[in-house]
Protein backbone atom coordinates (compact mmCIF):
# COMPACT_ATOMS: atom_id res chain seq x y z
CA UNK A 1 69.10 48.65 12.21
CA UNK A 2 68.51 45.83 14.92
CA UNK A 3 66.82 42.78 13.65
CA UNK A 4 63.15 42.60 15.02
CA UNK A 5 62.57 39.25 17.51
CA UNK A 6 59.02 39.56 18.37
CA UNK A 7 57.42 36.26 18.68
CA UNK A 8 53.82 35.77 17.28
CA UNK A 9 51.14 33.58 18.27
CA UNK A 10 49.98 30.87 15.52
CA UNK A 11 47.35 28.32 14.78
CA UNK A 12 48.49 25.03 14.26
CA UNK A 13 50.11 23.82 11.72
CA UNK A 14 48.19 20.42 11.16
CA UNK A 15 43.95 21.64 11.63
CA UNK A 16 44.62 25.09 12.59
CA UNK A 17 43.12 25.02 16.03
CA UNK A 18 44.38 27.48 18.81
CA UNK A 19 43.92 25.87 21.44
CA UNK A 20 45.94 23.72 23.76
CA UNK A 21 48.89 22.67 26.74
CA UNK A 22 51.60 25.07 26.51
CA UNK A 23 55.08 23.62 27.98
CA UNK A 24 57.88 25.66 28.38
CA UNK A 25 61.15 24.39 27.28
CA UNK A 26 64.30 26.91 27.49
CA UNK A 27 65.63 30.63 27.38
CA UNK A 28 68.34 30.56 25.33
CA UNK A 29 70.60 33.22 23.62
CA UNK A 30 70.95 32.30 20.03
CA UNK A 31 73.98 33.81 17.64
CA UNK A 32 72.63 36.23 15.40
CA UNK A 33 69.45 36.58 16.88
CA UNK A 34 69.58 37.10 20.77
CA UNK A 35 67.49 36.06 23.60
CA UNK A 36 64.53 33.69 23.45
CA UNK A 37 62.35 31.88 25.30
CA UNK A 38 60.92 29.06 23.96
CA UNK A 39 57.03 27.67 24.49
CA UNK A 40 55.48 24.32 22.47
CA UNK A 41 51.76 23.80 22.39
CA UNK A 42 50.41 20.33 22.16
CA UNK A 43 47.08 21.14 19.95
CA UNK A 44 44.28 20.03 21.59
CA UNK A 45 42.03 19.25 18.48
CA UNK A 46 44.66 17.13 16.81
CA UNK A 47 47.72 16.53 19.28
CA UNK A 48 50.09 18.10 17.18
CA UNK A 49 53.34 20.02 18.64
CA UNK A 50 54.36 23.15 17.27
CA UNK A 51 56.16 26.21 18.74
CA UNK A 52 53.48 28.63 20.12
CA UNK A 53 54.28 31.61 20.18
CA UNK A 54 57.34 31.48 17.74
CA UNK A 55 59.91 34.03 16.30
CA UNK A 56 58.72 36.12 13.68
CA UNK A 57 58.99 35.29 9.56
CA UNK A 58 61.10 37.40 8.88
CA UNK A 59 63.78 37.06 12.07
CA UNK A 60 63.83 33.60 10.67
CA UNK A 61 64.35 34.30 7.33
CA UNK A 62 67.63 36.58 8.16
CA UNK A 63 69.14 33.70 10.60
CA UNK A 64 68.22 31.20 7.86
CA UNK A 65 69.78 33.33 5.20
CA UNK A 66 73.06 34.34 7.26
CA UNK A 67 73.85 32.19 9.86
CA UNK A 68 72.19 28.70 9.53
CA UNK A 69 72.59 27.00 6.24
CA UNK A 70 74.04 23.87 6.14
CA UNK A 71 77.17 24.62 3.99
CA UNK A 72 79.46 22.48 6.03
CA UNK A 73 82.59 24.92 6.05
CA UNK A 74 84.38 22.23 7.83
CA UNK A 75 84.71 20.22 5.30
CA UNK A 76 84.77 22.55 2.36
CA UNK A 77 81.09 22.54 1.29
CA UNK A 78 81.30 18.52 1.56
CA UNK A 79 78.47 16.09 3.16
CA UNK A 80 79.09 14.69 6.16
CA UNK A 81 78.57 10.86 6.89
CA UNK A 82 75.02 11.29 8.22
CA UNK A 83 74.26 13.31 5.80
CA UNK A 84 75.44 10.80 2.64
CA UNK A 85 73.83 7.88 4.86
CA UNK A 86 70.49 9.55 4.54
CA UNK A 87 71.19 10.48 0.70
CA UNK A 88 71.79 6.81 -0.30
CA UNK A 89 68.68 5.84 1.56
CA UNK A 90 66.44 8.27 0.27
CA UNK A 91 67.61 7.82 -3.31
CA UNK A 92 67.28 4.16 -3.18
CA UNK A 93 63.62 4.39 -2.20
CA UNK A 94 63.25 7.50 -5.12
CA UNK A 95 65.03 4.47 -7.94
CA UNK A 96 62.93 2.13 -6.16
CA UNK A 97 59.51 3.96 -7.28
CA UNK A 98 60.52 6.02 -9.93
CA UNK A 99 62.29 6.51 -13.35
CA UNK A 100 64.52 9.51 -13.68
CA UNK A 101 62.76 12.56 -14.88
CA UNK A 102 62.58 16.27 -13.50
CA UNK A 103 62.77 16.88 -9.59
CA UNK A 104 63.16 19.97 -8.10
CA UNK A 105 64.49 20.03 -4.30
CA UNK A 106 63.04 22.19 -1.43
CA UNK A 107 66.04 23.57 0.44
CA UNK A 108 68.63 21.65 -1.39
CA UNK A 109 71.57 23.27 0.72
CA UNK A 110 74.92 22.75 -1.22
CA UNK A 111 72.95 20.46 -3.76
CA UNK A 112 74.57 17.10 -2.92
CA UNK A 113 71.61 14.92 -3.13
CA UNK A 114 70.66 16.74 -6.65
CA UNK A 115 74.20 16.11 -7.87
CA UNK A 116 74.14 12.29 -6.86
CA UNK A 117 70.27 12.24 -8.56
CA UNK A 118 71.90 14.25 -11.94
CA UNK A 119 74.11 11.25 -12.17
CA UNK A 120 71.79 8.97 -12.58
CA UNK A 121 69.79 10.98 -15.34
CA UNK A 122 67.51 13.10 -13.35
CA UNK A 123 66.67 16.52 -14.92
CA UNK A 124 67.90 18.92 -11.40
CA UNK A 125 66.76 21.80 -9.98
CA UNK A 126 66.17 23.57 -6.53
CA UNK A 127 65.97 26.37 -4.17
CA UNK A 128 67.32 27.44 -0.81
CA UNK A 129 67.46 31.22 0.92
CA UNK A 130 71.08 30.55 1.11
CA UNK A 131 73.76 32.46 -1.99
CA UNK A 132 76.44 30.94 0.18
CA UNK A 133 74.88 27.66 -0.50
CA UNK A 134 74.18 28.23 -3.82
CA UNK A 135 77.57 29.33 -4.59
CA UNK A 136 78.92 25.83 -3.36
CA UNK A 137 76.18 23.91 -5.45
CA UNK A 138 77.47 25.32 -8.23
CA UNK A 139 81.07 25.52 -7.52
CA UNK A 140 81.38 21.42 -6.52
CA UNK A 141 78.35 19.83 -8.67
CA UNK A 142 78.16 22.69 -11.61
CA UNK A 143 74.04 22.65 -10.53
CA UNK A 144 72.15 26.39 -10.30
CA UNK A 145 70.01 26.13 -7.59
CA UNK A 146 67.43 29.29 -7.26
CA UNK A 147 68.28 31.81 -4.35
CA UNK A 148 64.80 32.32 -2.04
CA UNK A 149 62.68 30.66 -0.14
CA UNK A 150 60.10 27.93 -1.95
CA UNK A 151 56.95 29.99 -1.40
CA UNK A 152 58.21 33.32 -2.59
CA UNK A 153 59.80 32.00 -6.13
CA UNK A 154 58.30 32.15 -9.54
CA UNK A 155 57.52 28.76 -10.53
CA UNK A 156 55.71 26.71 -13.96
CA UNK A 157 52.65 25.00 -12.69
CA UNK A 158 52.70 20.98 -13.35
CA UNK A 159 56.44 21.62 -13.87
CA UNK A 160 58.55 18.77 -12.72
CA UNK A 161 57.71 15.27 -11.61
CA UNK A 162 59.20 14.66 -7.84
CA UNK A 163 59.66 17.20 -4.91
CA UNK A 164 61.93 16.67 -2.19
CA UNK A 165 61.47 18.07 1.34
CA UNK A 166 64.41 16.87 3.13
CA UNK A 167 64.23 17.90 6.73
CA UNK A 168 62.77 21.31 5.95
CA UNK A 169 59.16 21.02 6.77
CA UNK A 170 59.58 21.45 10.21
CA UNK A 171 61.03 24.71 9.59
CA UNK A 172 58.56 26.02 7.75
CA UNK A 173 55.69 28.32 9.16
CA UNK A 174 52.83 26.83 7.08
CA UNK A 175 53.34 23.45 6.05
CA UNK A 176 50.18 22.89 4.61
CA UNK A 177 50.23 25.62 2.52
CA UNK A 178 53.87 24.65 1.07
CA UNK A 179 52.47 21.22 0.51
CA UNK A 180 49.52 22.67 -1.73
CA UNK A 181 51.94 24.65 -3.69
CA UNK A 182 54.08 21.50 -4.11
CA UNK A 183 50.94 20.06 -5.28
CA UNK A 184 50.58 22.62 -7.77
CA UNK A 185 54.13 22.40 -9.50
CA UNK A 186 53.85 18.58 -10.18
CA UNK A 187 52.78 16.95 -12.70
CA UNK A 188 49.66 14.78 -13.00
CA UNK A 189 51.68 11.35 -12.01
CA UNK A 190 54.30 13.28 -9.81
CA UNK A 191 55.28 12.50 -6.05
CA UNK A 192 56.64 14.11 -2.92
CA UNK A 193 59.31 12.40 -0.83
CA UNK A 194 59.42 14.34 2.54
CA UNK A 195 61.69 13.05 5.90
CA UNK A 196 61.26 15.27 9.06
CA UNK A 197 62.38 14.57 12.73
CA UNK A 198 59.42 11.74 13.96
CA UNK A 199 57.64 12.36 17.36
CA UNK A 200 58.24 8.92 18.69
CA UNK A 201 60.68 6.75 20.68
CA UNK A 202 61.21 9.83 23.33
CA UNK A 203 64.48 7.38 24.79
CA UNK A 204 65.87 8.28 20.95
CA UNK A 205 65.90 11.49 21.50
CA UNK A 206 69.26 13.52 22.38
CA UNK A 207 68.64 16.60 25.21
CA UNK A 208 68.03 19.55 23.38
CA UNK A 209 65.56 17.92 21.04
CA UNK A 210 63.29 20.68 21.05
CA UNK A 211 64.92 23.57 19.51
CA UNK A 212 63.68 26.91 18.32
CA UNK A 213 64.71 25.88 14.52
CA UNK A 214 62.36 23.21 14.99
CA UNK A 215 58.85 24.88 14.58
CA UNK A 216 56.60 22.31 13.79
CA UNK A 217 56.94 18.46 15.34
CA UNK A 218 55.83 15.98 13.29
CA UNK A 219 54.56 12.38 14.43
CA UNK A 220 53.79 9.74 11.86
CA UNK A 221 49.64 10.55 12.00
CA UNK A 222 50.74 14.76 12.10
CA UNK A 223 52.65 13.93 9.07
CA UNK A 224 50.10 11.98 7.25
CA UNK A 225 47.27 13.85 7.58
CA UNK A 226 49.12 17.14 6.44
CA UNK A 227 49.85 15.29 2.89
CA UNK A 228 45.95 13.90 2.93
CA UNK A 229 45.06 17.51 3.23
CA UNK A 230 47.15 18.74 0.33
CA UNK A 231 46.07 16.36 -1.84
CA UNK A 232 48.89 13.64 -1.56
CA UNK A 233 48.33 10.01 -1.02
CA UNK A 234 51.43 7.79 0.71
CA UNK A 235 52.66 4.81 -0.97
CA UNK A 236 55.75 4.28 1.24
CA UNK A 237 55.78 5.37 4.62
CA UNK A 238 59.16 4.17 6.88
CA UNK A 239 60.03 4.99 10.28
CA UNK A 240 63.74 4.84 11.47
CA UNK A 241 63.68 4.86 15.43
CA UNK A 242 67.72 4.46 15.11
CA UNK A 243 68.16 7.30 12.78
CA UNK A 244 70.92 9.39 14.17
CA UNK A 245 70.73 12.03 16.30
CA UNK A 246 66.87 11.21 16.43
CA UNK A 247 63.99 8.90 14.70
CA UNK A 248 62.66 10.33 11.54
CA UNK A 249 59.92 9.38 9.12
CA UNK A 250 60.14 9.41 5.49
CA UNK A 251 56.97 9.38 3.29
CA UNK A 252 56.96 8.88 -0.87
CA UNK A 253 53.27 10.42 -1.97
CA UNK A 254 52.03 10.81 -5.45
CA UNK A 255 49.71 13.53 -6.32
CA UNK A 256 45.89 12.99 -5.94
CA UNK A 257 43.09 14.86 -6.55
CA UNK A 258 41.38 14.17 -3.20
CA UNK A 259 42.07 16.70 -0.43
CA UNK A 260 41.02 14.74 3.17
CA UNK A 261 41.46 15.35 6.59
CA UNK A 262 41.24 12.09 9.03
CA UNK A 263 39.93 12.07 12.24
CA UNK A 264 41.23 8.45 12.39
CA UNK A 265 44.77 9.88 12.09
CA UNK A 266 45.23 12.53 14.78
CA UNK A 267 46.92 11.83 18.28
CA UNK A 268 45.73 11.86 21.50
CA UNK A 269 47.24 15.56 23.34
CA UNK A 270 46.98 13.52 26.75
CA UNK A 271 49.84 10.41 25.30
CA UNK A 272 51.43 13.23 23.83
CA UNK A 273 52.04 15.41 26.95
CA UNK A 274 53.12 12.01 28.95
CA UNK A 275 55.50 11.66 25.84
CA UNK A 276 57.35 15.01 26.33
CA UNK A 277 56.94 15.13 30.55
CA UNK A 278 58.87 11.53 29.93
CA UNK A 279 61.62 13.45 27.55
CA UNK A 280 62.31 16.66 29.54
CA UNK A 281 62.30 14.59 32.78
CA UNK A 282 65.40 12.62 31.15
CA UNK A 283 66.42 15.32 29.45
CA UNK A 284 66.87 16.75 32.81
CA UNK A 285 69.01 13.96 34.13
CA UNK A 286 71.09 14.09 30.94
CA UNK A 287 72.31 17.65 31.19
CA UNK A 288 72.80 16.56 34.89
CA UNK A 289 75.09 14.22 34.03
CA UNK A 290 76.65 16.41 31.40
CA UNK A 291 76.96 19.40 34.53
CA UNK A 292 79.22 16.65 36.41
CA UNK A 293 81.36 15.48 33.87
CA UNK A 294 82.60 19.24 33.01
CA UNK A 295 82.96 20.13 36.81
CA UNK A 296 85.06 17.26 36.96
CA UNK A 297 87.41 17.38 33.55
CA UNK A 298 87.62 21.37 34.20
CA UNK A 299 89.02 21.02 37.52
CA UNK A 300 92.71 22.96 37.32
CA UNK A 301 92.37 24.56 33.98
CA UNK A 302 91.63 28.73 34.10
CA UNK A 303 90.83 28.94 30.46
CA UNK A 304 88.24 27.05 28.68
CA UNK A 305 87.35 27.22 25.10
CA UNK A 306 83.99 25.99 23.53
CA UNK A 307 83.89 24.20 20.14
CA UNK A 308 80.92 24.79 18.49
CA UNK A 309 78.74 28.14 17.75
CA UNK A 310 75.17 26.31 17.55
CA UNK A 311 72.40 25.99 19.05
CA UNK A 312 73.68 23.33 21.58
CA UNK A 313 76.14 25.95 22.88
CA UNK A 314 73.42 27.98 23.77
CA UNK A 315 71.50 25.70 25.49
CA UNK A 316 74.60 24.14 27.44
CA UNK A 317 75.09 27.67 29.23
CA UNK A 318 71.71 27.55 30.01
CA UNK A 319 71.46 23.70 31.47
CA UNK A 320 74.83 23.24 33.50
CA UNK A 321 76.61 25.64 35.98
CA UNK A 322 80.07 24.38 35.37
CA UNK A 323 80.86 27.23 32.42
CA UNK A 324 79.64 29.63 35.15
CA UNK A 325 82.37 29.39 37.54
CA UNK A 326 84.97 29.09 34.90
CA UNK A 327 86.68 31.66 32.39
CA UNK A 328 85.08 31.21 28.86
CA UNK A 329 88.03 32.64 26.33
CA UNK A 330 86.44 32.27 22.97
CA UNK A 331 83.88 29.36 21.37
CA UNK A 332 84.93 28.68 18.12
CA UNK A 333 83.05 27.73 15.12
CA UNK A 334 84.45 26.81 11.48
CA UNK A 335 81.67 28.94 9.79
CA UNK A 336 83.01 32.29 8.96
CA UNK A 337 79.18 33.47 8.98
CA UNK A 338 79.43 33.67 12.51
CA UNK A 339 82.50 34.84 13.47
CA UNK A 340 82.25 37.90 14.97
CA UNK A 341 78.52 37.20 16.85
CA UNK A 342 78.15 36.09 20.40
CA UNK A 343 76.45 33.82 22.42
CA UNK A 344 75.97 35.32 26.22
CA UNK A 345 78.24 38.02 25.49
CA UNK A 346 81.26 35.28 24.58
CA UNK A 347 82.59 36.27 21.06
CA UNK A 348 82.75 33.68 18.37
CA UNK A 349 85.69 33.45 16.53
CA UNK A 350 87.35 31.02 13.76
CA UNK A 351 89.25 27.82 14.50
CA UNK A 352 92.47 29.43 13.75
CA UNK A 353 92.52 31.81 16.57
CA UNK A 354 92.47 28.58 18.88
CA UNK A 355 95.92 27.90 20.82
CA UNK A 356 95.77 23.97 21.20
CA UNK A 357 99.67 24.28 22.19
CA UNK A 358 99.06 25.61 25.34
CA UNK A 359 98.95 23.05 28.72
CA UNK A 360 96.18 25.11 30.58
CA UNK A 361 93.28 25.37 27.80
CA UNK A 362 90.61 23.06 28.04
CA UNK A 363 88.46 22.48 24.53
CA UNK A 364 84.83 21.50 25.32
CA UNK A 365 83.15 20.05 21.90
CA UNK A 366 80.09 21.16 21.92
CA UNK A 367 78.22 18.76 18.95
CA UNK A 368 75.91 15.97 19.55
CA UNK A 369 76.08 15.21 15.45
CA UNK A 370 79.86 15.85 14.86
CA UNK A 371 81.32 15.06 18.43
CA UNK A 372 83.30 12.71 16.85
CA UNK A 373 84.45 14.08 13.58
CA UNK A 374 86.04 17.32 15.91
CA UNK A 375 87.44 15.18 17.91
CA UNK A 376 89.15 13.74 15.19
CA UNK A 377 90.24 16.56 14.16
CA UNK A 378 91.42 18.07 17.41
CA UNK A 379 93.11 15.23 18.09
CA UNK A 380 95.68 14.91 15.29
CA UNK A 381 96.68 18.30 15.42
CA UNK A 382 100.51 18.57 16.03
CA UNK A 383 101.67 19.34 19.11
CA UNK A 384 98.53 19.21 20.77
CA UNK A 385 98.76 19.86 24.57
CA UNK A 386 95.26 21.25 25.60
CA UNK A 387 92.84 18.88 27.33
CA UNK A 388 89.94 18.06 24.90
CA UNK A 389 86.44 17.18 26.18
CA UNK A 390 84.19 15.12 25.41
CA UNK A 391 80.22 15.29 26.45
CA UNK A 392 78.70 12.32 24.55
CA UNK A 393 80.16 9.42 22.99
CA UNK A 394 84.07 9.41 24.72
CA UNK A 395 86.85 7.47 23.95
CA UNK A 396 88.46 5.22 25.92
């Protein structure tokens, strides 16, 4: 049975209009799922972005649930730097605020920020639609996290006393109604601390910012208004413009029982459209400059491999024209969920099929987030005689 990828049109996410600027941003063909085109809308009643029309529930679900799940099989269901970096800040706003009690984490992955909260006497649970996830969580920390997705589980009201969102929300198809059921499960005094990607600071951003994961886009006054209207009033809001690979806003709430929606706290859909012209203009010139640097490091090598089976892959074969004049072996990817699908037709496979001995392969890493840690990697190998590439932040 083929997996369904109809796209469906949606209100938005923020005030539910349906009207609005519709910018096309790519066509790209995602492993797992295929090809897609994707369209944002810029809301006109509120200024929000959001994919419009986007891949069905249930399309995402699967990819979600197979193919997209943050175990990091590179490094045996451990964190990665960016990832503990925005652990230790988000916990030392949490013991800032609050004394340890009961939290429950929405889309906890591999459960490293619940372990690192047990330690310091929280009462841990979570969800996420991964098992392979869950079977890490409770193979490194010894924590059960429930298998499913937040709105679909079977949950005490006024249960626990902080939620965590953790870069989830904009994944989500209705935010607003996940944030009312969060509002549900807490306690009387309970909070929400949520961090999403932050619509500001467009020179922050790295090309392929907007990505077809990314289904909602949240600015600081998006964000804020979307807790107002589930019932949530901010006590700490921070924006971190130099948060790598792009700005993001974190917001600690506590329950209230006020539901509001602000006029005052909308944006205007004319700023925002110069915003994103701005981005995709230099977005433009980045893949550009990306184009020139491959036509130039590929020169004299007939094979070429690709590191990396995401979503960057995809959308370098569809923003440069080097890869097209060249012979594409294999892209690799350490996550044996994907071995076996394709992206453009070229078959992913693991990293151990990969022959770095040979002098006429040529290894393109294809990572903005862990450029560096494959290089690393690539690198030290032994014996090591295949040209390895660069796109971002080289070596000299």
């Amino acid at each position: 049975m083929s997996l369904d990828i109809n796209t469906l049109k949606r209100p938005c996410f923020c005030c539910e209009g349906e009207d609005g600027s519709h910018i096309a941003v790519g066509s790209w063909s995602i492993a797992g799922i295929g090809k897609l085109d994707l369209t944002i809308r810029i809301c006109s009643r509120c200024g929000a972005v959001l994919q419009d029309p986007v891949l069905n529930e249930k399309a995402m679900e699967f990819y979600y649930k197979n193919y997209s799940n943050y175990t990091n099989p590179g490094r045996g269901g451990l964190p990665s730097d960016d990832t503990l970096e925005t652990d230790f800040r988000q916990i030392s706003i949490i013991q800032k605020f609050l004394n340890p009690s009961r939290v429950f984490e929405i889309g906890c992955a591999t459960g490293n920020l619940l372990s690192k909260l047990k330690k310091v006497g929280w009462d841990v649970d979570g969800c996420d639609p991964s098992k392979t996830a869950a079977d890490i969580a409770a193979k490194l920390w010894g924590i059960n996290i429930q298998i499913g997705l937040f709105d679909d589980l079977s949950l005490d009201m006024q249960s626990t006393d902080l939620v965590i969102i953790s870069h989830v929300l904009e994944h989500i198809f209705k935010p607003l109604s996940t944030l009312k059921r969060v509002h549900n499960i807490l306690s009387s005094e309970g909070h929400l601390l949520v961090e999403v990607p932050c619509l500001t600071n467009p020179e922050k951003w790295p090309n392929g910012y907007f990505t077809f994961e990314h289904i909602n886009i949240f600015s600081k006054n998006i964000l804020i208004n979307c807790l107002l209207n589930a019932g949530f009033e901010p006590i700490y809001i921070d924006v971190k413009k130099d948060h790598s690979p792009y700005p993001v806003i974190l917001i600690l709430a506590k329950k209230s029982n006020h539901h509001s929606w602000q006029e005052s706290k909308i944006d205007s859909p004319a700023q925002v459209k110069i915003l994103i012209d701005e981005y995709l203009k230099s977005e433009s010139s980045e893949w550009d400059r990306v184009d020139k640097l491959l036509i130039n490091e590929l020169k004299g090598f007939d094979k070429v491999i690709i590191w990396g089976g995401g979503i960057h892959t995809s959308q370098l074969f569809e923003n440069t024209k080097a890869l097209s004049n060249k012979k594409v072996i294999s892209i690799i990817d350490s996550d044996p969920q994907k071995k076996g699908l394709n992206i453009f037709g070229i078959k992913i496979d693991s990293p151990d099929s990969i022959f770095l001995k040979e002098k006429n392969v040529a290894v393109v890493i294809s990572s903005h987030a862990f450029e560096n840690e494959i290089y690393d990697i690539l690198s030290g190998g032994e014996n090591l005689n295949a040209k390895i590439i660069r796109l971002y932040q080289r070596k000299s």
